[in-house]
C-alpha atoms as a PDB file:
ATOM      1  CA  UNK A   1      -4.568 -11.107  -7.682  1.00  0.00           C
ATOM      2  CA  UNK A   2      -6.955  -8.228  -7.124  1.00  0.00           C
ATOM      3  CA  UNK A   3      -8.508  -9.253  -3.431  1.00  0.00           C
ATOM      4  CA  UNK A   4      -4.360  -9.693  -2.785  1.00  0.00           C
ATOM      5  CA  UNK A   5      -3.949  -6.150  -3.914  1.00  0.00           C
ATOM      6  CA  UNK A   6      -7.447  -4.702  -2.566  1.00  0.00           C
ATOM      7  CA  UNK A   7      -6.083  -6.283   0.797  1.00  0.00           C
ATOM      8  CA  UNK A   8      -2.732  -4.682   0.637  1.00  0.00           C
ATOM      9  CA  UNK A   9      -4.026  -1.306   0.271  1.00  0.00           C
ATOM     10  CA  UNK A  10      -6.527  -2.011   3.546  1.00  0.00           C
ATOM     11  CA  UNK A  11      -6.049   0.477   6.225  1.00  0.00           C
ATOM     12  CA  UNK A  12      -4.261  -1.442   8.763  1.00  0.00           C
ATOM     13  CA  UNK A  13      -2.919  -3.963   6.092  1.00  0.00           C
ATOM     14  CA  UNK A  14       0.038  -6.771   7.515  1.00  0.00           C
ATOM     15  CA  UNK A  15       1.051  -9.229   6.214  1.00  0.00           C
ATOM     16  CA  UNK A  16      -0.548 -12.537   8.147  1.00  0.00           C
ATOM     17  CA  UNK A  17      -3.920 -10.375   7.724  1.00  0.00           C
ATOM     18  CA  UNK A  18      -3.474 -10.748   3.982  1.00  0.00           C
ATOM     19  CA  UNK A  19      -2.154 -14.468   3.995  1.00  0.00           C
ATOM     20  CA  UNK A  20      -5.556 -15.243   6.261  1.00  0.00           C
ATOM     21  CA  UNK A  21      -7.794 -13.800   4.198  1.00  0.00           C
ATOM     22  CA  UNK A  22      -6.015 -15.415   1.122  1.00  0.00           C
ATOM     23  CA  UNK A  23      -5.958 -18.987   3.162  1.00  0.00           C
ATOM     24  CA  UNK A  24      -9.349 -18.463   3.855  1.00  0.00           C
ATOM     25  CA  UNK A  25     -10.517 -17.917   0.258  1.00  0.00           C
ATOM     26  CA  UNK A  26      -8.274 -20.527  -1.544  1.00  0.00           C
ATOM     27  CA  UNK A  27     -10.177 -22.839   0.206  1.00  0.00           C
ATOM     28  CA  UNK A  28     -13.361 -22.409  -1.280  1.00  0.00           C
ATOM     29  CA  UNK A  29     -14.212 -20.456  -4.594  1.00  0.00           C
ATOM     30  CA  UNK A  30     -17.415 -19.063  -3.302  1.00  0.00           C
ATOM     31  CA  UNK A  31     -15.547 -17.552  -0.660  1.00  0.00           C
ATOM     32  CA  UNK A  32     -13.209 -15.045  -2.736  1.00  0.00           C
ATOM     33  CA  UNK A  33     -16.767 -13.924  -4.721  1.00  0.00           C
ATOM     34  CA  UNK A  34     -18.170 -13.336  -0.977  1.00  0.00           C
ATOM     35  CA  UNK A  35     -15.074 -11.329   0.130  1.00  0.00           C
ATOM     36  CA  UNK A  36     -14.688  -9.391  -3.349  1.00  0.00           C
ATOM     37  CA  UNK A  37     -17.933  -8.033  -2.988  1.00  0.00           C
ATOM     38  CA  UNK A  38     -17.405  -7.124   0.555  1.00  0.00           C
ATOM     39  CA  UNK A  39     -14.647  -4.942  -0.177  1.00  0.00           C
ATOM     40  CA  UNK A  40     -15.996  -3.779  -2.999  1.00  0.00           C
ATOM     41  CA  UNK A  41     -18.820  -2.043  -1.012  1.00  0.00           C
ATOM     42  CA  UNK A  42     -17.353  -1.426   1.984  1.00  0.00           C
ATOM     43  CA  UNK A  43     -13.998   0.505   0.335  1.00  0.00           C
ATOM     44  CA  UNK A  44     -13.340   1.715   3.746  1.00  0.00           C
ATOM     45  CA  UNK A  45     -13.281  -1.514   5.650  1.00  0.00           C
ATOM     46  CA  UNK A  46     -10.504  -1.639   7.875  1.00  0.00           C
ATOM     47  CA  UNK A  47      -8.405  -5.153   8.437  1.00  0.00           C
ATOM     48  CA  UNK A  48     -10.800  -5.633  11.635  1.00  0.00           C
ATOM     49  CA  UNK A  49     -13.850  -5.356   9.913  1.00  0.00           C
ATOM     50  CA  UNK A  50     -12.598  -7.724   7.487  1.00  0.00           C
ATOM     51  CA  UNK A  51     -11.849  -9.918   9.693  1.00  0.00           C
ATOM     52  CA  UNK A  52     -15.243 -10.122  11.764  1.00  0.00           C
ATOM     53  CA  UNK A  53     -17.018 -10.004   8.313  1.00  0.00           C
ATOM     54  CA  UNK A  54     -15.156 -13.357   7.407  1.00  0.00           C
ATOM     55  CA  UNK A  55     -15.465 -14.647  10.878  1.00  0.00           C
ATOM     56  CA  UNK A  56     -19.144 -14.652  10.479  1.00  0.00           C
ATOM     57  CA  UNK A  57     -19.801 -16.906   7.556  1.00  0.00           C
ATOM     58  CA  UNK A  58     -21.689 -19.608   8.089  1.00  0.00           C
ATOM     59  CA  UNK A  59     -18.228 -21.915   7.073  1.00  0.00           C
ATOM     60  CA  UNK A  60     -16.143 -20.436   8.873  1.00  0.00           C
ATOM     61  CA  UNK A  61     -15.709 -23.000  11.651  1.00  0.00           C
ATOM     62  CA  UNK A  62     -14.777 -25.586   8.837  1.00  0.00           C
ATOM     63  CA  UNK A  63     -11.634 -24.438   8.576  1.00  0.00           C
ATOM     64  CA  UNK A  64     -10.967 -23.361  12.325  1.00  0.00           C
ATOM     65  CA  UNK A  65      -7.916 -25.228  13.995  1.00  0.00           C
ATOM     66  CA  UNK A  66     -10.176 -26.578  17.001  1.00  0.00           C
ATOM     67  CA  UNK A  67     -12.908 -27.812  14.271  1.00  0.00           C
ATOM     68  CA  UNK A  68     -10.244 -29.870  12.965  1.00  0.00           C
ATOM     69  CA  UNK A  69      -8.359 -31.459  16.110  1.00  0.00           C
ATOM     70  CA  UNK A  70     -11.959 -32.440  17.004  1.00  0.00           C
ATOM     71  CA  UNK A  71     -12.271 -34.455  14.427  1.00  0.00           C
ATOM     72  CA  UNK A  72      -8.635 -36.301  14.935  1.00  0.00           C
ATOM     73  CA  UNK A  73      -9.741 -37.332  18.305  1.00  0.00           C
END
């Protein structure tokens, strides 16, 4: 549980930003390596840059709400 712990101890830190971020990396292994190393060299990254970081990977969409109703219709 270190990216749980490295997120806790974000400045700006709450708890659905660390339940995203978690959600988001559960879902693919690749992801938590991509996000560890992030944080890891960008110590001072603040929940927002998190955040945009994450919402810049080429999958995020895959897991986006409106990605999915899309396909249900």
């Amino acid at each position: 549980m270190e990216l749980k712990r490295a997120l806790e101890k974000t400045k700006g830190s709450y708890y659905a930003f660390v339940v995203a971020v978690l959600t988001y990396v559960n879902n693919k292994r690749t992801r938590y390596e991509i996000v560890m190393d992030y944080l890891r060299q960008t110590p001072e990254a603040s929940t927002e840059d998190i955040l945009e970081f994450i919402s810049r990977q080429d999958d995020f969409v895959e897991d986006a709400a409106f990605e999915t109703a899309e396909k249900i219709v």
